[in-house]
N, C-alpha and C. Protein backbone atom coordinates (compact mmCIF):
# COMPACT_ATOMS: atom_id res chain seq x y z
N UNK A 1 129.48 75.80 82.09
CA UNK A 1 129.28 76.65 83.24
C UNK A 1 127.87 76.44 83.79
N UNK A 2 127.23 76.32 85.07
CA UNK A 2 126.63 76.20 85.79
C UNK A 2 125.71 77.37 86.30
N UNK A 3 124.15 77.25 86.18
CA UNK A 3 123.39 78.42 86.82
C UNK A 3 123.03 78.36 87.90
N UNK A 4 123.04 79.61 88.37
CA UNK A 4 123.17 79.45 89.78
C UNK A 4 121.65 80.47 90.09
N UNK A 5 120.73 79.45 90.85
CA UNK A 5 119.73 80.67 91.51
C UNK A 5 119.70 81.06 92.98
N UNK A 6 119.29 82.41 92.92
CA UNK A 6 119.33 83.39 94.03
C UNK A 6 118.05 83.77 94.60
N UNK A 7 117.98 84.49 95.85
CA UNK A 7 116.36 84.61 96.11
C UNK A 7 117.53 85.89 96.60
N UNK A 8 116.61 86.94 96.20
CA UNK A 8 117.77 88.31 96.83
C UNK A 8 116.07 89.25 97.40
N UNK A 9 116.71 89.30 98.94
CA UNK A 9 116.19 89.96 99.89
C UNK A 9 116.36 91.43 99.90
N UNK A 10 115.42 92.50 100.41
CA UNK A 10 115.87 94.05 100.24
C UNK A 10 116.12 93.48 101.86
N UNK A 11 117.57 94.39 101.65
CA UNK A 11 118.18 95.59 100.95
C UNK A 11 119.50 94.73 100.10
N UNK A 12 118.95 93.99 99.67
CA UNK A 12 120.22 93.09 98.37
C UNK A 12 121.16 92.14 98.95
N UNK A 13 119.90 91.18 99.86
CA UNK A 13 120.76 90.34 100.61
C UNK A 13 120.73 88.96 99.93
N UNK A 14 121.85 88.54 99.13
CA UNK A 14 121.65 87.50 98.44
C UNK A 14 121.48 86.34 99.18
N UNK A 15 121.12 85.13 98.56
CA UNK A 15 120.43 83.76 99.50
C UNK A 15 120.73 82.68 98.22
N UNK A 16 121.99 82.41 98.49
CA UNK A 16 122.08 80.84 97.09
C UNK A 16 121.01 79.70 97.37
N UNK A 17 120.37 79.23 96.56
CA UNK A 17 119.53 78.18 96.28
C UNK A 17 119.48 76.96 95.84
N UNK A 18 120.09 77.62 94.83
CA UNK A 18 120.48 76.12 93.47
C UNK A 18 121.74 76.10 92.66
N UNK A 19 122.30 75.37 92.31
CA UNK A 19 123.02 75.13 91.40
C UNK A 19 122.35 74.37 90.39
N UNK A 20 122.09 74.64 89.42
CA UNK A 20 122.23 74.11 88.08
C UNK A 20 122.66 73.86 86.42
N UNK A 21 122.58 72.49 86.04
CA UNK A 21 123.46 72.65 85.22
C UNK A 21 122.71 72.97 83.88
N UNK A 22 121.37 72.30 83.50
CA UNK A 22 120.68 72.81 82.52
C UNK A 22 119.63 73.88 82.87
N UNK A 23 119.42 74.92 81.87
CA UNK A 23 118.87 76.29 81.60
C UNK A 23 117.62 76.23 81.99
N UNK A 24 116.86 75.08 81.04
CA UNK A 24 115.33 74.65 81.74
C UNK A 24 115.21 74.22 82.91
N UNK A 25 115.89 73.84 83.20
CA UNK A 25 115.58 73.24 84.91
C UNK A 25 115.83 74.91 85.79
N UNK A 26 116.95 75.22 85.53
CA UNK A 26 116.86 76.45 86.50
C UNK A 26 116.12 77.85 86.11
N UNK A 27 115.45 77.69 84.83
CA UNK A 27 114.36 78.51 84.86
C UNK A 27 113.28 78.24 85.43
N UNK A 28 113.07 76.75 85.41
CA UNK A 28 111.22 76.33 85.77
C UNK A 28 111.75 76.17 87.56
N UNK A 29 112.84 76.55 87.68
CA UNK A 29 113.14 76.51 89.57
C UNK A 29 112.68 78.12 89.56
N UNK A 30 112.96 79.15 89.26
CA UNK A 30 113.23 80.83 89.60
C UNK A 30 111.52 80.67 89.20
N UNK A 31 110.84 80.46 87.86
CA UNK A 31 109.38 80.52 87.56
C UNK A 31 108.34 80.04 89.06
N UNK A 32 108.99 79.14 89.33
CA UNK A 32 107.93 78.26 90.54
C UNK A 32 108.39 79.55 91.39
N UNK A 33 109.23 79.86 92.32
CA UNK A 33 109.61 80.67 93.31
C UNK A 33 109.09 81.49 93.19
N UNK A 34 109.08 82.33 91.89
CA UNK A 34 107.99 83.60 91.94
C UNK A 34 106.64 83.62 91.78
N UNK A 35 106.57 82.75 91.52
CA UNK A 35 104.51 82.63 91.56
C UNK A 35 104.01 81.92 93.24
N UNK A 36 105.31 81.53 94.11
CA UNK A 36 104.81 81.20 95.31
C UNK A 36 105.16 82.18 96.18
N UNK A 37 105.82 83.30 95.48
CA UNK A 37 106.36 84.67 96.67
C UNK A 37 105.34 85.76 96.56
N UNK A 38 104.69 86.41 97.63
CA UNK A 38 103.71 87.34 96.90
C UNK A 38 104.44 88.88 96.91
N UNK A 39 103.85 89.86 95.77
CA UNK A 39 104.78 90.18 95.28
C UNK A 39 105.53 91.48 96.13
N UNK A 40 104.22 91.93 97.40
CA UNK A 40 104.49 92.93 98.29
C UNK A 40 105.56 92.71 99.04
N UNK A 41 106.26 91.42 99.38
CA UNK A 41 107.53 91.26 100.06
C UNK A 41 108.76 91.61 99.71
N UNK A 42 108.77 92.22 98.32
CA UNK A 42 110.00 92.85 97.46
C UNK A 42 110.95 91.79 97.54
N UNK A 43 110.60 90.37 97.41
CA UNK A 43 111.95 89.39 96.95
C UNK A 43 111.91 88.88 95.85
N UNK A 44 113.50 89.20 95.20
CA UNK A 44 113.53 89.17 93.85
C UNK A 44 113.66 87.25 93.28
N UNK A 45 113.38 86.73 93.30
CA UNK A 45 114.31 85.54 92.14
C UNK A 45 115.34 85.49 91.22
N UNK A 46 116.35 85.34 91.40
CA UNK A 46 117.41 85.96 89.87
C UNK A 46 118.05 84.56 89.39
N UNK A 47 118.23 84.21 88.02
CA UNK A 47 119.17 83.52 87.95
C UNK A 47 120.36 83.80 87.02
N UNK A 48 121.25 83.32 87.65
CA UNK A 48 122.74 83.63 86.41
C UNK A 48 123.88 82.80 86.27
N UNK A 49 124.14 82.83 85.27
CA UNK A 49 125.04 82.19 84.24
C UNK A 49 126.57 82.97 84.95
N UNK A 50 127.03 81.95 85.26
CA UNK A 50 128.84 82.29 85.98
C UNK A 50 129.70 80.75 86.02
N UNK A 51 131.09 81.37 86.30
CA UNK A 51 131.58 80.11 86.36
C UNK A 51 131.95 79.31 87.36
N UNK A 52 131.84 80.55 88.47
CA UNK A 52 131.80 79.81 89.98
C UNK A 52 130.45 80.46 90.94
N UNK A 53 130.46 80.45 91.87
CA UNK A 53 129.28 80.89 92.68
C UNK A 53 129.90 82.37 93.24
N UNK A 54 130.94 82.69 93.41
CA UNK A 54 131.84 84.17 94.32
C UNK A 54 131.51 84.90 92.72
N UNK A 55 131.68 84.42 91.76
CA UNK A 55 131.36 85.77 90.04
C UNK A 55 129.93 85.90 90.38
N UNK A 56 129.58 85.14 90.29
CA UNK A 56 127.90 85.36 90.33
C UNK A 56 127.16 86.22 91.40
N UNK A 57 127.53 85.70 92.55
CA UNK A 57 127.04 87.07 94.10
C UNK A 57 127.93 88.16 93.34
N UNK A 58 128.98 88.31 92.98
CA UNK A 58 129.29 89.74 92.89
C UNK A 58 128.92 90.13 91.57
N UNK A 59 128.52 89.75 90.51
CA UNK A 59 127.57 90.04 89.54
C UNK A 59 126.35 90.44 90.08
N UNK A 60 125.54 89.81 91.02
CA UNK A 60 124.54 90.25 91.55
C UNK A 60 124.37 91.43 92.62
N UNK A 61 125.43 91.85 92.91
CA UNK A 61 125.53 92.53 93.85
C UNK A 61 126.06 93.99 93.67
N UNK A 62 126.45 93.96 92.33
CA UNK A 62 126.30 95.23 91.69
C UNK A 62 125.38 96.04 91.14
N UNK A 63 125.25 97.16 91.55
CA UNK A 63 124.28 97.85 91.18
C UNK A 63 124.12 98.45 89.85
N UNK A 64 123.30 98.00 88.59
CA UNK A 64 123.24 98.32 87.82
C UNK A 64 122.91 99.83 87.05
N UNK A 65 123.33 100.18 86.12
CA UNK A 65 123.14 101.70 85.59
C UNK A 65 121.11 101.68 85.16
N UNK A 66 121.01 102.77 85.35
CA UNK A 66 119.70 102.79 84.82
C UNK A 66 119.21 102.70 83.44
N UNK A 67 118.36 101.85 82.75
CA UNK A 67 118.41 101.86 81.36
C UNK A 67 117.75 103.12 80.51
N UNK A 68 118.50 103.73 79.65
CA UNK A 68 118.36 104.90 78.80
C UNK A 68 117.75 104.42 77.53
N UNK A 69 116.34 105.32 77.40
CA UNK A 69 116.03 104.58 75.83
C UNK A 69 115.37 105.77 75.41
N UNK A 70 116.34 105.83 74.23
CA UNK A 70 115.95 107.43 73.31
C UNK A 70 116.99 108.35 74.13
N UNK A 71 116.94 109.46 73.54
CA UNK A 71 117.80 110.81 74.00
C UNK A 71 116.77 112.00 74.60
N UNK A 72 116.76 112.88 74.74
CA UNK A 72 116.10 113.63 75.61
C UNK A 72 116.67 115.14 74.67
């Protein structure tokens, strides 16, 4: 399966980039992108592991639960 990187715009406008097939390569692609984006523009870099490119935008495009750590 193939990683796929994203440049996701507010308000969660995804932007395909890359396809790749090894892990290091499409990390040192998302690493470069964010050290050339500055960081007040709120654009994210994401990359993810899917098996086509339509799993992956809608993996990304869900809004995740907030993370809970400890009980209250």
């Amino acid at each position: 399966m193939p990683y796929f990187v994203y440049k996701i715009s507010p308000p969660r406008q995804l932007e395909h980039l890359a396809t790749v097939d090894q892990y290091q390569d499409a990390r040192a692609t998302v690493r470069g992108r964010r050290e050339q984006e500055p960081r007040e523009t709120g654009v994210e870099y994401r990359l993810i592991f899917a098996r086509q490119q339509g799993e992956a935008e809608k993996i990304l495009s869900t809004p995740r639960d907030e993370r809970v750590i400890g009980e209250d």
